[in-house]
PDB file of N, CA and C in Angstrom:
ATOM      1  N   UNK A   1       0.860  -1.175   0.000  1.00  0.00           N
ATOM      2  CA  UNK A   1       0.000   0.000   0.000  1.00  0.00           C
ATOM      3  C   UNK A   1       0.903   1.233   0.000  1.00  0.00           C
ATOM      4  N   UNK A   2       0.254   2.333  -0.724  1.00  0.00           N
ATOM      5  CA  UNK A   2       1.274   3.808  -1.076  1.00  0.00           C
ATOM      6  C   UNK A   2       0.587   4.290   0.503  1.00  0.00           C
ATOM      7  N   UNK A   3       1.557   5.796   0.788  1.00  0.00           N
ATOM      8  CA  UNK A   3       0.924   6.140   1.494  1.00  0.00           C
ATOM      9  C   UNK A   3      -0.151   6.872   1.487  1.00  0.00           C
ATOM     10  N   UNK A   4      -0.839   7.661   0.070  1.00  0.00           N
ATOM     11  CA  UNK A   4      -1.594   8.196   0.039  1.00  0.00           C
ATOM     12  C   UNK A   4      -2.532   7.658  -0.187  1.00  0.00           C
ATOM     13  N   UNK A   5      -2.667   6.045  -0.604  1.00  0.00           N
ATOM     14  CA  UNK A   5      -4.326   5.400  -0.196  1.00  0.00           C
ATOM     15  C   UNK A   5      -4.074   5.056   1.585  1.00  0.00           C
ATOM     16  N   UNK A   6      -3.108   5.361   1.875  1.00  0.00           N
ATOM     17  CA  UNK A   6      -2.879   4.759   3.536  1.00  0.00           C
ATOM     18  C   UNK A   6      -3.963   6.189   3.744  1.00  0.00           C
ATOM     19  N   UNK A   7      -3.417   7.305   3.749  1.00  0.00           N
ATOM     20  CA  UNK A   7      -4.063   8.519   4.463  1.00  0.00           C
ATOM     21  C   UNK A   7      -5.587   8.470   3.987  1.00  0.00           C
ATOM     22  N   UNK A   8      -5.787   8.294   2.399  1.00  0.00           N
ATOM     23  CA  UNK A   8      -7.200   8.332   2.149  1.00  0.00           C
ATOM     24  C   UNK A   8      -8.171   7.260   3.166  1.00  0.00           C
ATOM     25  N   UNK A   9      -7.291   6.238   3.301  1.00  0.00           N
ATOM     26  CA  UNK A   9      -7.986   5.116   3.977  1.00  0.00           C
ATOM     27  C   UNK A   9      -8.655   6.356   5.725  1.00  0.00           C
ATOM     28  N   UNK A  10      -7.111   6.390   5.941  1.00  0.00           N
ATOM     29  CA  UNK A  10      -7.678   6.969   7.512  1.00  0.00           C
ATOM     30  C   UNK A  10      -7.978   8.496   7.651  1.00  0.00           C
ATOM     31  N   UNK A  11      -7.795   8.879   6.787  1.00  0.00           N
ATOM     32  CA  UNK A  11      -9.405  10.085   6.651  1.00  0.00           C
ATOM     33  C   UNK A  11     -10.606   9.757   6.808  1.00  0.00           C
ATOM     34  N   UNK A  12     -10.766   8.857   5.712  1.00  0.00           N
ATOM     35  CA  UNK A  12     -12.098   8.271   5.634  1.00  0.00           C
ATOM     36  C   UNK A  12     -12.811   7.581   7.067  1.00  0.00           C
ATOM     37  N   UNK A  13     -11.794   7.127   7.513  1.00  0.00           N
ATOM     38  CA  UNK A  13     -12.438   6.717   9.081  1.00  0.00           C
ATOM     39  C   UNK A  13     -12.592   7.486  10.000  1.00  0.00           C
ATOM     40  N   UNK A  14     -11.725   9.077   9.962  1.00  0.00           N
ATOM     41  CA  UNK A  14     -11.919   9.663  10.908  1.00  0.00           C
ATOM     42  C   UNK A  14     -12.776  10.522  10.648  1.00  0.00           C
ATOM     43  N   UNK A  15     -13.975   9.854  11.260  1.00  0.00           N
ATOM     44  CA  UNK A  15     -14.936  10.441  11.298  1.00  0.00           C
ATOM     45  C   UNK A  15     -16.381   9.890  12.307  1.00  0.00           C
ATOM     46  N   UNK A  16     -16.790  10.023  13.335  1.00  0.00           N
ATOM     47  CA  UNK A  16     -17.478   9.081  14.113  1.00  0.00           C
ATOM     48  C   UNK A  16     -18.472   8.520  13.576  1.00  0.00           C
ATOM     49  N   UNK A  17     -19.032   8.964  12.339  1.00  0.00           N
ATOM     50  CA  UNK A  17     -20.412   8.127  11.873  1.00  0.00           C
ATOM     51  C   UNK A  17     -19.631   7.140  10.932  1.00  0.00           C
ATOM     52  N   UNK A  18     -18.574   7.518  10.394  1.00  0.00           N
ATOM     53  CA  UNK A  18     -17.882   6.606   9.403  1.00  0.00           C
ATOM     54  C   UNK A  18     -17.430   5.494   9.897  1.00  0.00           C
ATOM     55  N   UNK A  19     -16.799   5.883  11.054  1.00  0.00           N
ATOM     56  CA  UNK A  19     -16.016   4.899  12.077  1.00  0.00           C
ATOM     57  C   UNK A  19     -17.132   4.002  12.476  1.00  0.00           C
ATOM     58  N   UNK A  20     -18.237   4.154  12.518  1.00  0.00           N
ATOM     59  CA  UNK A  20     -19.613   3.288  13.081  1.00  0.00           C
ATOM     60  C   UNK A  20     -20.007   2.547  11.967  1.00  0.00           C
ATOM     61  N   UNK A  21     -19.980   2.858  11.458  1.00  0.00           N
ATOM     62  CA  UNK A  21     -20.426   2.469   9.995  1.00  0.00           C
ATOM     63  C   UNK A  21     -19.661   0.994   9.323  1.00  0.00           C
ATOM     64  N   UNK A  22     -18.192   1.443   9.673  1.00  0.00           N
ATOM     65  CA  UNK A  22     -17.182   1.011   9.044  1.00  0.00           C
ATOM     66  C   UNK A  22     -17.232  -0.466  10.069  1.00  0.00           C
ATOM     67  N   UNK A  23     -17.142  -0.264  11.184  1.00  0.00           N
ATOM     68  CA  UNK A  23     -17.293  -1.515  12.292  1.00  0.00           C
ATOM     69  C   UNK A  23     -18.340  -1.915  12.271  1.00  0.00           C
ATOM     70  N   UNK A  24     -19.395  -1.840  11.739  1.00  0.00           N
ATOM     71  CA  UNK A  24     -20.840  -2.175  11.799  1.00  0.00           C
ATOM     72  C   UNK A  24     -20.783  -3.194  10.400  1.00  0.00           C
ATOM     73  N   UNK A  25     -20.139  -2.769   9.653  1.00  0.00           N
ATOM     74  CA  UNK A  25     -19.556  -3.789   8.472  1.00  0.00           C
ATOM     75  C   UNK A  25     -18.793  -4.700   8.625  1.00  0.00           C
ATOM     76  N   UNK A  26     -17.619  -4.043   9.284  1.00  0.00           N
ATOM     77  CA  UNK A  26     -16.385  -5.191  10.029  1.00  0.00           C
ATOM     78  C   UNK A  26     -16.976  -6.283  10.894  1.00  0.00           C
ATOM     79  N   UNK A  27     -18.308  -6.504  11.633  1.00  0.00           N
ATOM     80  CA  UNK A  27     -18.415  -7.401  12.200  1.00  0.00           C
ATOM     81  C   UNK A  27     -19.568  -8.242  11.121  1.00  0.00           C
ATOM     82  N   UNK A  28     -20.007  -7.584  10.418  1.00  0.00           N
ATOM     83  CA  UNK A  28     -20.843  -8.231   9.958  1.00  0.00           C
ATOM     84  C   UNK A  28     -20.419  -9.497   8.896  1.00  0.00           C
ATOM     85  N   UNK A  29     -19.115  -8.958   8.533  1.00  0.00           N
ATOM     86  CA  UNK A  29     -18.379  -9.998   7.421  1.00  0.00           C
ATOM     87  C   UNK A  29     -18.688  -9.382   6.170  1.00  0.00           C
ATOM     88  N   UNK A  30     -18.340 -10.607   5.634  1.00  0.00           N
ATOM     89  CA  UNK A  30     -18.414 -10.528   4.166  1.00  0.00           C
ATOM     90  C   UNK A  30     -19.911 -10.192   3.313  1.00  0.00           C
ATOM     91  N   UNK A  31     -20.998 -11.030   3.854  1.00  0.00           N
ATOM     92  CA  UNK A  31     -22.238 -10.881   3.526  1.00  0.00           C
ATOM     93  C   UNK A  31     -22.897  -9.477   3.535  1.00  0.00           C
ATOM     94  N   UNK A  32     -22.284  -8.379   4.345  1.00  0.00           N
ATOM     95  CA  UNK A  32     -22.695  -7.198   4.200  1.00  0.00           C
ATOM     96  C   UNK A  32     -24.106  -7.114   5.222  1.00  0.00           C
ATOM     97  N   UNK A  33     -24.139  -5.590   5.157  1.00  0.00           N
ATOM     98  CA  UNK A  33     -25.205  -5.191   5.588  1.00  0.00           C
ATOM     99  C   UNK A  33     -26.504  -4.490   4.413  1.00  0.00           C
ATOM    100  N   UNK A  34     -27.540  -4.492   4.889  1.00  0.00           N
ATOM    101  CA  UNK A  34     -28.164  -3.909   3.832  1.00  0.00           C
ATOM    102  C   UNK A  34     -28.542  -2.056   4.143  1.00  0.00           C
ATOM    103  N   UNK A  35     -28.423  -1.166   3.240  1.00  0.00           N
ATOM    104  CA  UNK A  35     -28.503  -0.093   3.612  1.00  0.00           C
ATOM    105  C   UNK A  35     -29.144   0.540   4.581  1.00  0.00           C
ATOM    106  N   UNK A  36     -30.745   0.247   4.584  1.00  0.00           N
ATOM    107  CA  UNK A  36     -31.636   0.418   5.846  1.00  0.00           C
ATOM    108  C   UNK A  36     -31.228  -0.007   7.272  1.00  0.00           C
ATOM    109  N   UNK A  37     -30.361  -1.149   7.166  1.00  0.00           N
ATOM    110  CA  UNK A  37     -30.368  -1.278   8.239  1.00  0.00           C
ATOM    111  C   UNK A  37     -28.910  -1.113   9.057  1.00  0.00           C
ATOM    112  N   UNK A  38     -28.633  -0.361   8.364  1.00  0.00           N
ATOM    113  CA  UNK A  38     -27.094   0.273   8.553  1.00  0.00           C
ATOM    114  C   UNK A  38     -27.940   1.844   8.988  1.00  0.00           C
ATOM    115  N   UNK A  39     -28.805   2.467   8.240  1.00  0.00           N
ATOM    116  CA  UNK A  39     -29.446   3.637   8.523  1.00  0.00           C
ATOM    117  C   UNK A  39     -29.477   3.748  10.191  1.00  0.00           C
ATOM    118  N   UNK A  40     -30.351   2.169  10.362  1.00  0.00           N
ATOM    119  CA  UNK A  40     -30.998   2.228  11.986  1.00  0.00           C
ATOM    120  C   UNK A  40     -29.860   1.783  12.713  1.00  0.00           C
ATOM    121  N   UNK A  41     -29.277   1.107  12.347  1.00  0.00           N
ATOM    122  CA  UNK A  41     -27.894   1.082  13.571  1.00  0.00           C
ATOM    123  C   UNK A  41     -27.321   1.936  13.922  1.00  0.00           C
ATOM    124  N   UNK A  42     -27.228   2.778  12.969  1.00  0.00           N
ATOM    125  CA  UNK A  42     -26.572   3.414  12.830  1.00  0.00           C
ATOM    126  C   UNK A  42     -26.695   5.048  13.836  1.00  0.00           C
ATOM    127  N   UNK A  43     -27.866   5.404  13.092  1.00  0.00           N
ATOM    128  CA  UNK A  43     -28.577   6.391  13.562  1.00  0.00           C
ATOM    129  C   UNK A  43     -28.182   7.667  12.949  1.00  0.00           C
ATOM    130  N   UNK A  44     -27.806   7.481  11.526  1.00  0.00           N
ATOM    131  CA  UNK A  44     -27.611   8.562  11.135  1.00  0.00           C
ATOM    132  C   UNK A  44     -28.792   9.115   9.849  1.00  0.00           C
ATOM    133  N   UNK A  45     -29.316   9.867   9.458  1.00  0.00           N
ATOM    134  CA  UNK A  45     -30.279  10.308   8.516  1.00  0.00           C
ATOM    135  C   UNK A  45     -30.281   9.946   6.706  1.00  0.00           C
ATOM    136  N   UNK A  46     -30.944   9.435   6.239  1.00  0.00           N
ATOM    137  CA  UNK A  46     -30.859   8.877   4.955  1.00  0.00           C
ATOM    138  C   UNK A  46     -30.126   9.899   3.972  1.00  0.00           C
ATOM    139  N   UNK A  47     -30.102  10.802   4.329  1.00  0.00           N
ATOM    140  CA  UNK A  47     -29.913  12.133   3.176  1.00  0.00           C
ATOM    141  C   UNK A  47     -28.197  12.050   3.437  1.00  0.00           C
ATOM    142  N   UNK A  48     -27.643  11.583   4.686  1.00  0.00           N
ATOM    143  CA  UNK A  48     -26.068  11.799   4.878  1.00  0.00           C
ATOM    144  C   UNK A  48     -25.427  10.492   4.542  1.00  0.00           C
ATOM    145  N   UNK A  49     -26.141   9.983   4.779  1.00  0.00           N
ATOM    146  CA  UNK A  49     -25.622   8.036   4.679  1.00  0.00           C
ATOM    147  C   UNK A  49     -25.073   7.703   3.280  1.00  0.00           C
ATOM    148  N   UNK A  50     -25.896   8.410   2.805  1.00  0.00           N
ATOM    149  CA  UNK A  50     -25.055   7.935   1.355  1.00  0.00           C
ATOM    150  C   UNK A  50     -23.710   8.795   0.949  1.00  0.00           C
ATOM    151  N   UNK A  51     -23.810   9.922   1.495  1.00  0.00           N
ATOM    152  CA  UNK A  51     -22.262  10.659   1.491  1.00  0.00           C
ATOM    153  C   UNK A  51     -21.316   9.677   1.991  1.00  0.00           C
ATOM    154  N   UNK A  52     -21.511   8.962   3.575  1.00  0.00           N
ATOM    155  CA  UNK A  52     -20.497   8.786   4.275  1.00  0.00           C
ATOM    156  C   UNK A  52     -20.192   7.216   3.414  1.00  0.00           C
ATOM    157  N   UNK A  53     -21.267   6.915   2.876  1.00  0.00           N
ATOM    158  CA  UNK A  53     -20.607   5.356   2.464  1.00  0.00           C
ATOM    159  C   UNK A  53     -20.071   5.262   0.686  1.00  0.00           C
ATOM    160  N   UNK A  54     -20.462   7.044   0.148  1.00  0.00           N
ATOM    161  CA  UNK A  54     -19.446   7.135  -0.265  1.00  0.00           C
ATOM    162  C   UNK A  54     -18.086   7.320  -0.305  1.00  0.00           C
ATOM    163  N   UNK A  55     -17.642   8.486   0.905  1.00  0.00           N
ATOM    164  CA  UNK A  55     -16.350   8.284   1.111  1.00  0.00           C
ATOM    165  C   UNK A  55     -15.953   7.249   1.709  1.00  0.00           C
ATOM    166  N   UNK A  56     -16.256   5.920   1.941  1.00  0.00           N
ATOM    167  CA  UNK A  56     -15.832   4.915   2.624  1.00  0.00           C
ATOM    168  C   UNK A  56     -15.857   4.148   1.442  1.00  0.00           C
ATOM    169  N   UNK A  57     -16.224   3.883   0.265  1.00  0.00           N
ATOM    170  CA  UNK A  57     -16.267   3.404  -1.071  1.00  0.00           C
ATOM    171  C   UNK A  57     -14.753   3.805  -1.522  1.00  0.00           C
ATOM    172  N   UNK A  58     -14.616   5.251  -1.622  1.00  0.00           N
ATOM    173  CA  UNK A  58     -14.107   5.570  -2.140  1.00  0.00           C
ATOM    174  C   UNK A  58     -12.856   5.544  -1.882  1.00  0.00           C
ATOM    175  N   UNK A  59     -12.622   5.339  -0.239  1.00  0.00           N
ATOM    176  CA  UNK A  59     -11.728   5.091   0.347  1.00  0.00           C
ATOM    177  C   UNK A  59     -11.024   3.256  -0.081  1.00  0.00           C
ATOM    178  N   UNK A  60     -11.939   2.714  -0.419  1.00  0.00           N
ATOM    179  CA  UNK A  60     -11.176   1.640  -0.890  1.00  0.00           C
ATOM    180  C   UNK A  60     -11.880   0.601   0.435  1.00  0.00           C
ATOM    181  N   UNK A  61     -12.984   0.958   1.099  1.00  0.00           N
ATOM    182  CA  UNK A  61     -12.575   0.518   2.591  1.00  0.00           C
ATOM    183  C   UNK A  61     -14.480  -0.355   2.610  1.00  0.00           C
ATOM    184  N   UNK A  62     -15.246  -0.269   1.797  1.00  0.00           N
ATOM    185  CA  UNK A  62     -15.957  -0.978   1.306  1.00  0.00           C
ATOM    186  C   UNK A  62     -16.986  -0.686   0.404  1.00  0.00           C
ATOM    187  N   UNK A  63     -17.319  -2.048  -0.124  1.00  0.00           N
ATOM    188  CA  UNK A  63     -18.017  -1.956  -1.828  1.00  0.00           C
ATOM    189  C   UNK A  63     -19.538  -2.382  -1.215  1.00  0.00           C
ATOM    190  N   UNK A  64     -20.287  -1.885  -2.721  1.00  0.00           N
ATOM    191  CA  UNK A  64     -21.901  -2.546  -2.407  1.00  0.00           C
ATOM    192  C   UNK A  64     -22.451  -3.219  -3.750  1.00  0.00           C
ATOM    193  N   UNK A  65     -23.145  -4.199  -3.534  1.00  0.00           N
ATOM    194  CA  UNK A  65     -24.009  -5.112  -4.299  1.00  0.00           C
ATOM    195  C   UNK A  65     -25.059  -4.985  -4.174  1.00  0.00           C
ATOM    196  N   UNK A  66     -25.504  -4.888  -5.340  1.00  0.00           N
ATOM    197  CA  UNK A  66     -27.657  -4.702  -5.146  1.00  0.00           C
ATOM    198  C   UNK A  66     -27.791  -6.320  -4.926  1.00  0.00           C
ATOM    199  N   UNK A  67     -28.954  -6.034  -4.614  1.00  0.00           N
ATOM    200  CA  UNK A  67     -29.728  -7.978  -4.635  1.00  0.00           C
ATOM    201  C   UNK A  67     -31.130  -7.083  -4.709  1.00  0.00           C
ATOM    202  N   UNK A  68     -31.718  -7.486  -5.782  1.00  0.00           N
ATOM    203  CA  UNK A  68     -33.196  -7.084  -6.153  1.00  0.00           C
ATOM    204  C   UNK A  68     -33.300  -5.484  -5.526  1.00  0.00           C
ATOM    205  N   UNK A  69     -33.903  -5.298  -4.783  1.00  0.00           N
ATOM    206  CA  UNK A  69     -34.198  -3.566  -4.632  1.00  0.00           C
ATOM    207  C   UNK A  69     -33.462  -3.139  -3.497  1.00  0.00           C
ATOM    208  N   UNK A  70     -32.584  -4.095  -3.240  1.00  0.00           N
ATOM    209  CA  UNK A  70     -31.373  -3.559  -2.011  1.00  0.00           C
ATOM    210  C   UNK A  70     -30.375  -3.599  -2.245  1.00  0.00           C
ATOM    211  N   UNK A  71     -29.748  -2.688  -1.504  1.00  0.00           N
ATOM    212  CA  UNK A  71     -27.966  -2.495  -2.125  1.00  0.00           C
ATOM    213  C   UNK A  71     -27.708  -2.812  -0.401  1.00  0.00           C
ATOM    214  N   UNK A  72     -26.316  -3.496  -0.577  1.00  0.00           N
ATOM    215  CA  UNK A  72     -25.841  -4.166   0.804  1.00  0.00           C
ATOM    216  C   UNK A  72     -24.216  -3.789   0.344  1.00  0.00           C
ATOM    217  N   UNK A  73     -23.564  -3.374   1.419  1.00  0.00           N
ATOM    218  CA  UNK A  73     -22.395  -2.783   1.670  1.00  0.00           C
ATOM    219  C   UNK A  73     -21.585  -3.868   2.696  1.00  0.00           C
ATOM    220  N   UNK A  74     -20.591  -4.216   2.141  1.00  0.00           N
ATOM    221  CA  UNK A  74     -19.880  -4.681   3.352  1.00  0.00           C
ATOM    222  C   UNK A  74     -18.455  -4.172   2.881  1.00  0.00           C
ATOM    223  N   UNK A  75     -17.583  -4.615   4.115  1.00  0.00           N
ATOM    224  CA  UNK A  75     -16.079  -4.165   4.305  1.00  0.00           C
ATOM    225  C   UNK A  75     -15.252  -4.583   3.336  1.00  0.00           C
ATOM    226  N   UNK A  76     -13.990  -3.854   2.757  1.00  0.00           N
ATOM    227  CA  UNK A  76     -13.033  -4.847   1.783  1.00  0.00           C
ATOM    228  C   UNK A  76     -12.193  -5.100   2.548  1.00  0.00           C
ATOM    229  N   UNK A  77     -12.177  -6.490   3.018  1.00  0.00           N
ATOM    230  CA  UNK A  77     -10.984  -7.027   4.055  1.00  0.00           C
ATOM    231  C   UNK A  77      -9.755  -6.981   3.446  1.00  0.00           C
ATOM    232  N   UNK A  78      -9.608  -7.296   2.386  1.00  0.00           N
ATOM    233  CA  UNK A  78      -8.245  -6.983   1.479  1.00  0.00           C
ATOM    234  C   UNK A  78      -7.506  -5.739   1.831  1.00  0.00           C
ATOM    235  N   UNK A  79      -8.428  -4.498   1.563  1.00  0.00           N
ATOM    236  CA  UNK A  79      -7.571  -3.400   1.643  1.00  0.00           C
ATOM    237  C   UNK A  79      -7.180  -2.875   3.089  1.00  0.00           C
ATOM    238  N   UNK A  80      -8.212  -3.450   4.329  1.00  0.00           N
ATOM    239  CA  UNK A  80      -8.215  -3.252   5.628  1.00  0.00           C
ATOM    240  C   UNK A  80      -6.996  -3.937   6.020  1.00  0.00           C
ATOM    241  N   UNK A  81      -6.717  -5.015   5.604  1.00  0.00           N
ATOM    242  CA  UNK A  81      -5.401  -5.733   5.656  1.00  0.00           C
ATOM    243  C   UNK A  81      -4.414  -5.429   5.262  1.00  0.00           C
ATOM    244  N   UNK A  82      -4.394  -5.052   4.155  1.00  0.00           N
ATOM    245  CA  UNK A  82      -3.262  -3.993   3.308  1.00  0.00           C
ATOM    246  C   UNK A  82      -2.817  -2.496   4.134  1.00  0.00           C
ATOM    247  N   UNK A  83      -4.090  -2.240   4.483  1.00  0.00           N
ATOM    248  CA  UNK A  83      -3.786  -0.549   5.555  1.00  0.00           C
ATOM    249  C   UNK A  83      -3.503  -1.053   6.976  1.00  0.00           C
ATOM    250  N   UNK A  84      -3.807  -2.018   7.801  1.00  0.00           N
ATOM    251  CA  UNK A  84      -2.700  -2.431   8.957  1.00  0.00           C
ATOM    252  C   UNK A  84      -1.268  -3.047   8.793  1.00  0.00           C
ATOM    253  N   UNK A  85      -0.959  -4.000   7.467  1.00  0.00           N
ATOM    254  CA  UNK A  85       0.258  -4.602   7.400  1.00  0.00           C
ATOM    255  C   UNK A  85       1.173  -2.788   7.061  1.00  0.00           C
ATOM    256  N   UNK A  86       0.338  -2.177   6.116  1.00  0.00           N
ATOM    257  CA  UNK A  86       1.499  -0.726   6.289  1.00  0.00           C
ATOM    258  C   UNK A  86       1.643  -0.305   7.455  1.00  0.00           C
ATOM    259  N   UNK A  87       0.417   0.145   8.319  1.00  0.00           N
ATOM    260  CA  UNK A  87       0.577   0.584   9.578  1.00  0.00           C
ATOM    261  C   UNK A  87       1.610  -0.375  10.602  1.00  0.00           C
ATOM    262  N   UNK A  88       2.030  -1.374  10.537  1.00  0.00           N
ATOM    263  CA  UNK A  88       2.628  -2.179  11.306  1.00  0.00           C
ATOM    264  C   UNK A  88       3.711  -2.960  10.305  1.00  0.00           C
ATOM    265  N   UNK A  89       4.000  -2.319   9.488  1.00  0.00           N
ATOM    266  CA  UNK A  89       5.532  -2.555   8.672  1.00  0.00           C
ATOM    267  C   UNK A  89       6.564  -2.992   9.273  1.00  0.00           C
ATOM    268  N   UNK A  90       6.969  -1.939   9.821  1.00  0.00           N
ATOM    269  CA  UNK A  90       8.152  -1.494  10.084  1.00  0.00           C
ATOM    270  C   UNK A  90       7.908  -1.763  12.377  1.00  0.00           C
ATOM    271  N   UNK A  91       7.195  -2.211  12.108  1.00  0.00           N
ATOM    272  CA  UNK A  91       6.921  -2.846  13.851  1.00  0.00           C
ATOM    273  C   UNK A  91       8.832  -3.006  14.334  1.00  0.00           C
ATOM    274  N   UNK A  92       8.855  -2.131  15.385  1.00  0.00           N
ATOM    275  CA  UNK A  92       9.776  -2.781  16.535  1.00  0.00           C
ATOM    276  C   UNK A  92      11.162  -2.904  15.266  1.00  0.00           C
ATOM    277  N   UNK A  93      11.560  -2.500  14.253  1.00  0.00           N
ATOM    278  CA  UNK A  93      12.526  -2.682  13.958  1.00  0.00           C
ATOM    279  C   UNK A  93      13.858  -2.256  14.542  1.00  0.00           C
ATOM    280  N   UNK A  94      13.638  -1.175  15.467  1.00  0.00           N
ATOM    281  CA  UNK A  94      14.829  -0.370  15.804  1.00  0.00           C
ATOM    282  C   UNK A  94      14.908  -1.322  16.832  1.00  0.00           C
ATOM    283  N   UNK A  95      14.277  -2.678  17.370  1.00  0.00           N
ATOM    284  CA  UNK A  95      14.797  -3.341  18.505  1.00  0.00           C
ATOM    285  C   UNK A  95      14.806  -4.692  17.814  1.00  0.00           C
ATOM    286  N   UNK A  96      15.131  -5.125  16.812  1.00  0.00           N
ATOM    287  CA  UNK A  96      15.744  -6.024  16.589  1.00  0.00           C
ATOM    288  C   UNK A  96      14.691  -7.213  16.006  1.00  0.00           C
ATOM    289  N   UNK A  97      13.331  -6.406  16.423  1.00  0.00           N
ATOM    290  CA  UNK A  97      12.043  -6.940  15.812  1.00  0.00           C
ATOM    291  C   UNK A  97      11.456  -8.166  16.987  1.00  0.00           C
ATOM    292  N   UNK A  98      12.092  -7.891  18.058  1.00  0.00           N
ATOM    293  CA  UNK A  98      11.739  -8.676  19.342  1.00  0.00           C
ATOM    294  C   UNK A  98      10.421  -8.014  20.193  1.00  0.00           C
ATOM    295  N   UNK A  99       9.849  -7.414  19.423  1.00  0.00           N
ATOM    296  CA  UNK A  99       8.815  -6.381  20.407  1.00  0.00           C
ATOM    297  C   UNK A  99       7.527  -7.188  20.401  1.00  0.00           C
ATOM    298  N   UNK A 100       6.375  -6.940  21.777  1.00  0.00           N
ATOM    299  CA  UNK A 100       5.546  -7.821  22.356  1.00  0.00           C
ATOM    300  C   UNK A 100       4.221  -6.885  22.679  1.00  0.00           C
ATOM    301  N   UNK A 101       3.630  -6.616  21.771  1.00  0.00           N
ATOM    302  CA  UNK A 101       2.707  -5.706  22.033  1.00  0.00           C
ATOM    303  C   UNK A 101       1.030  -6.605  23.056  1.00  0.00           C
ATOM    304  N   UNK A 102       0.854  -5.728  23.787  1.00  0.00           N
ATOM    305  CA  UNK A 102       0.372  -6.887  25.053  1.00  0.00           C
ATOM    306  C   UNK A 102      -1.175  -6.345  23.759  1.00  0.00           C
ATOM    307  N   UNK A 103      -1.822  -7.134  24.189  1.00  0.00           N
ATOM    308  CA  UNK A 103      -3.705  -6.960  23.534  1.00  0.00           C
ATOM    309  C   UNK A 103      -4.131  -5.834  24.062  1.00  0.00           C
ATOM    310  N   UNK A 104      -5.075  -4.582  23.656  1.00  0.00           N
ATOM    311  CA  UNK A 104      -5.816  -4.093  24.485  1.00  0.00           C
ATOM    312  C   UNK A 104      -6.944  -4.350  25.642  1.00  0.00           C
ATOM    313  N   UNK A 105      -7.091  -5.828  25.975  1.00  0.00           N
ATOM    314  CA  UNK A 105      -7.933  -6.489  26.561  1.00  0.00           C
ATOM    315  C   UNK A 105      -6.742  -6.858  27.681  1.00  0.00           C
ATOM    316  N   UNK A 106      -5.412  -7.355  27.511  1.00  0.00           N
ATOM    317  CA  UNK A 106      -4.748  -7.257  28.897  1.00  0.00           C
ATOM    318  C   UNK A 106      -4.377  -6.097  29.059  1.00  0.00           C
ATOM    319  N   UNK A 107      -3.772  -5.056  28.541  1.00  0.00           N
ATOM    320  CA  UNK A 107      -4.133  -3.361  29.342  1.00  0.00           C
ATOM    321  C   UNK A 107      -5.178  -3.106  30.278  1.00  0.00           C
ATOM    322  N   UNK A 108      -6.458  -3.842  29.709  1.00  0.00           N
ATOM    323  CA  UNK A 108      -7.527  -3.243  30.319  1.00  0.00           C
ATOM    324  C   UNK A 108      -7.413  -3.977  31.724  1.00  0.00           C
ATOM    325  N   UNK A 109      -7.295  -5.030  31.504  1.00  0.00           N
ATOM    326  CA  UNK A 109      -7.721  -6.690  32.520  1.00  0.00           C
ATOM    327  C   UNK A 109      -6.414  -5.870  33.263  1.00  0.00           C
ATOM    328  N   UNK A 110      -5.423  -5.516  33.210  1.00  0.00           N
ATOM    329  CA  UNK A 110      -4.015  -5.367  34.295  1.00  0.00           C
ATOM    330  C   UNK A 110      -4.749  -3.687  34.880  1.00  0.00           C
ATOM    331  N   UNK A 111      -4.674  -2.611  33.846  1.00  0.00           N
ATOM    332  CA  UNK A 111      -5.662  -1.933  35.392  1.00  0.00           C
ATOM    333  C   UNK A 111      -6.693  -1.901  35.618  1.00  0.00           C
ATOM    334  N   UNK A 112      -7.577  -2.998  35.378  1.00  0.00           N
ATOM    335  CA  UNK A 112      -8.388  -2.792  36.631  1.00  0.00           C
ATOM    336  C   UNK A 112      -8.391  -3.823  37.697  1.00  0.00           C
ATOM    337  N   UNK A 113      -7.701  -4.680  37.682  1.00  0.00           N
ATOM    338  CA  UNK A 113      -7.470  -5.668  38.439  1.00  0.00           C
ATOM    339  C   UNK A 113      -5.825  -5.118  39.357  1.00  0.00           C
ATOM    340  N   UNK A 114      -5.355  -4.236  39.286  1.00  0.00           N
ATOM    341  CA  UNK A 114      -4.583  -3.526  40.047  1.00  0.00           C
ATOM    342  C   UNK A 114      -5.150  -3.045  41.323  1.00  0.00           C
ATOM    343  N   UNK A 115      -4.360  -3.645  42.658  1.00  0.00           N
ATOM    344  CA  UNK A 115      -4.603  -3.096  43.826  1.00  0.00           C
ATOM    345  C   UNK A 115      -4.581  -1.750  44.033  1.00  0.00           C
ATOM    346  N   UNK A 116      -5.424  -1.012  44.971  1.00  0.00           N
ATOM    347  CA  UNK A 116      -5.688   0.452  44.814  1.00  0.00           C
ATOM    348  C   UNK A 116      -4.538   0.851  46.168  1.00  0.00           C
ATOM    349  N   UNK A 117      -3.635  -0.084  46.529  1.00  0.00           N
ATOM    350  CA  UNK A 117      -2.729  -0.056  47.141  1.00  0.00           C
ATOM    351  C   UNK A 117      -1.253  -0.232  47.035  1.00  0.00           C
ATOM    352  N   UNK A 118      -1.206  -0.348  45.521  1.00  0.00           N
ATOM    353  CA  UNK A 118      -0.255  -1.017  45.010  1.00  0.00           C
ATOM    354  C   UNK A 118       0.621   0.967  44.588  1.00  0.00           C
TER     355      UNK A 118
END
C-alpha cells in the first residue's frame, strides 16, 4: 500500500459516523449489511448516509451489491489488511524486531485488576 491510499484510507475513518459504519460492516463480514439497516444502527439520517458510504467506497474501505431492490455494503478485508500490514511494517525494527505488544484487553484486565494499594 502507497501512502496516500494509507491517508485516504484513515481520513475516511476519521470520522465518528464513518467509524460506526465502518465496524458495523467489520463485524458483519463478508455478507454485508443492507442499507436500511445500517441507517438504523446506525442512527444517522438517509440524506447523509449515502455521502459517508461514499467516502468509505471511495476510500477503498468498502463496496456494495444490489440484490433485487437492495444495495448491501460490506467491508473490503483486502484493503483493511493492506492498511494495517502498512501501519505495522516497520513494527519494533529499531529493537531487533523482538517487540511484544500486550492486547488491548490485557491493558484493560491489568488496570483494573490492580490493587488500589499497590
Amino acid at each position: 500500500m502507497e501512502s496516500n491510499s494509507a491517508i485516504k484510507s484513515l481520513a475516511a475513518l476519521a470520522q465518528e459516523t464513518r467509524l460506526r459504519i465502518f465496524r458495523l460492516l467489520v463485524e458483519a463480514g463478508p455478507n454485508g449489511v443492507a442499507v436500511g439497516t445500517i441507517i438504523e444502527s446506525v442512527g444517522a439520517a438517509p440524506a447523509t448516509m449515502s455521502f459517508h458510504l461514499k467516502e468509505l467506497a471511495n476510500a477503498g474501505l468498502v463496496c456494495a451489491r444490489q440484490d433485487g431492490r437492495f444495495i448491501y455494503y460490506s467491508a473490503e478485508f483486502e484493503q483493511i489488511n493492506d492498511l494495517l500490514g502498512f501501519l505495522t511494517q516497520n513494527c519494533c525494527a529499531k529493537s531487533g524486531g523482538r517487540c511484544s505488544p500486550r492486547p488491548a484487553a490485557a491493558r484493560r484486565t491489568r488496570a483494573t485488576t490492580r490493587s488500589p494499594h499497590a
